[in-house]
Protein backbone atom coordinates (compact mmCIF):
# COMPACT_ATOMS: atom_id res chain seq x y z
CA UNK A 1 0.00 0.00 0.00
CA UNK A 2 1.49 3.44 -1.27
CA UNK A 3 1.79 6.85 0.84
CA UNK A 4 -1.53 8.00 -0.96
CA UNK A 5 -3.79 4.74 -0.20
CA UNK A 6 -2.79 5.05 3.07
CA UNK A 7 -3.92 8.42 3.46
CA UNK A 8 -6.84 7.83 1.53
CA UNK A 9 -8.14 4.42 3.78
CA UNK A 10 -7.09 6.51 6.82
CA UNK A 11 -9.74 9.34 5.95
CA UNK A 12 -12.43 7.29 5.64
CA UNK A 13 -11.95 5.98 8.38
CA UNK A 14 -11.63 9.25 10.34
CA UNK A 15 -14.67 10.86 8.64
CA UNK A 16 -17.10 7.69 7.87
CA UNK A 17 -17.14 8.79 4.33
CA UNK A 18 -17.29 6.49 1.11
CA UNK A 19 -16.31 7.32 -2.24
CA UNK A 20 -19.25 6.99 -4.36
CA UNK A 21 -21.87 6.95 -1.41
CA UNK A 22 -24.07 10.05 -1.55
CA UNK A 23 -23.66 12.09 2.06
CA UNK A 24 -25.97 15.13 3.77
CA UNK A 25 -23.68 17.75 2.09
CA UNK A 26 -23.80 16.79 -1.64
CA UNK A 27 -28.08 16.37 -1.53
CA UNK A 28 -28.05 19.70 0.06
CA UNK A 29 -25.64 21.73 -1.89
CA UNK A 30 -27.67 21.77 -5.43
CA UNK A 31 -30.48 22.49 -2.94
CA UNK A 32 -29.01 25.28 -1.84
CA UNK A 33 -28.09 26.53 -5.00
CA UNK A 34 -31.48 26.39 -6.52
CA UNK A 35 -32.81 28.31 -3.59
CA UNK A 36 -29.90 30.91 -3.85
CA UNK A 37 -30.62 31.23 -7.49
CA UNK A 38 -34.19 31.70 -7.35
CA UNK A 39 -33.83 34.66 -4.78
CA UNK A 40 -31.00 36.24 -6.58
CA UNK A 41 -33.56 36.10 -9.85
CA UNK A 42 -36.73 37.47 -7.83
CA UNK A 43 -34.39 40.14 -6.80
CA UNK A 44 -33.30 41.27 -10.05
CA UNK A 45 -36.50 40.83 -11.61
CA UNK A 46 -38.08 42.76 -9.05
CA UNK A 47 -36.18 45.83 -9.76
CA UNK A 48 -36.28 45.82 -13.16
CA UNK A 49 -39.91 45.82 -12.83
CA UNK A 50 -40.34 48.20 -10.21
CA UNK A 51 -36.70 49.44 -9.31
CA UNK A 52 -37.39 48.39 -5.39
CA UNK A 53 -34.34 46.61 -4.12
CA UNK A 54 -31.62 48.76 -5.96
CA UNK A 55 -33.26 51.52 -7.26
CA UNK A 56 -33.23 50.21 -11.09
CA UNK A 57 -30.28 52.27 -11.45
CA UNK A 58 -28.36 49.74 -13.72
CA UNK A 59 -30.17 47.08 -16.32
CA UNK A 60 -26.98 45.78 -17.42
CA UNK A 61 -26.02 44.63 -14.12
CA UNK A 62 -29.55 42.81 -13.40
CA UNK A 63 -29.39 41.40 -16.78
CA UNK A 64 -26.17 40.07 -15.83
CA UNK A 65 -27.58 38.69 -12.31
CA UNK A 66 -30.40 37.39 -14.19
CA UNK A 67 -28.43 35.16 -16.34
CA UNK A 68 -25.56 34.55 -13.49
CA UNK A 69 -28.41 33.22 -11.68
CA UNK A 70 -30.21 30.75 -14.33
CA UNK A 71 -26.72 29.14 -14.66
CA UNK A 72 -26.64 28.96 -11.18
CA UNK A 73 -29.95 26.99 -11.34
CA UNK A 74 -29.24 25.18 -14.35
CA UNK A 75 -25.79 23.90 -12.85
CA UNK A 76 -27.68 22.90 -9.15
CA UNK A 77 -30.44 20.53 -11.36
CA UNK A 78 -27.85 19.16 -13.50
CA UNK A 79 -25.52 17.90 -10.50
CA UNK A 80 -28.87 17.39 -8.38
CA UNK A 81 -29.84 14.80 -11.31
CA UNK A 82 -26.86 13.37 -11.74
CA UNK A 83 -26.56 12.61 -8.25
CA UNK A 84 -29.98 10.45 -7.93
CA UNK A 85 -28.76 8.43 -10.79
């Protein structure tokens, strides 16, 4: 057994973790990211509508959040997906 198997055995063993096993963290992080996306895209959409949370001073920059946050989403359901399978 090499220097890196050794470590490798010797953390799983520390933490409980399995490779390939699904844990807490990884169902809840797309979760999370989802939820942070959708708020980030109510936000923006909000003041473009009616210019509450910022003002509407700058369209650009919620255009930008807008999209920053549907690849946000579309990242989150992609690993969430690939995860179940």
């Amino acid at each position: 057994m090499g220097l890196f198997c050794h470590c490798e055995v010797r953390c799983e063993q520390e933490t409980g973790a399995t490779r390939g096993r699904p844990t807490d963290v990884t169902k809840a992080l797309p979760l999370t990211g989802m939820v942070v996306a959708g708020l980030i895209g109510v936000v923006c959409l909000a003041d473009l509508a009616v210019g509450i949370p910022f003002g509407g001073a700058n369209i650009p920059f919620d255009a930008v959040c807008l999209v920053s946050s549907g690849i946000l989403a579309y990242l989150s359901w992609s690993i969430r997906e690939r995860k179940r399978s």
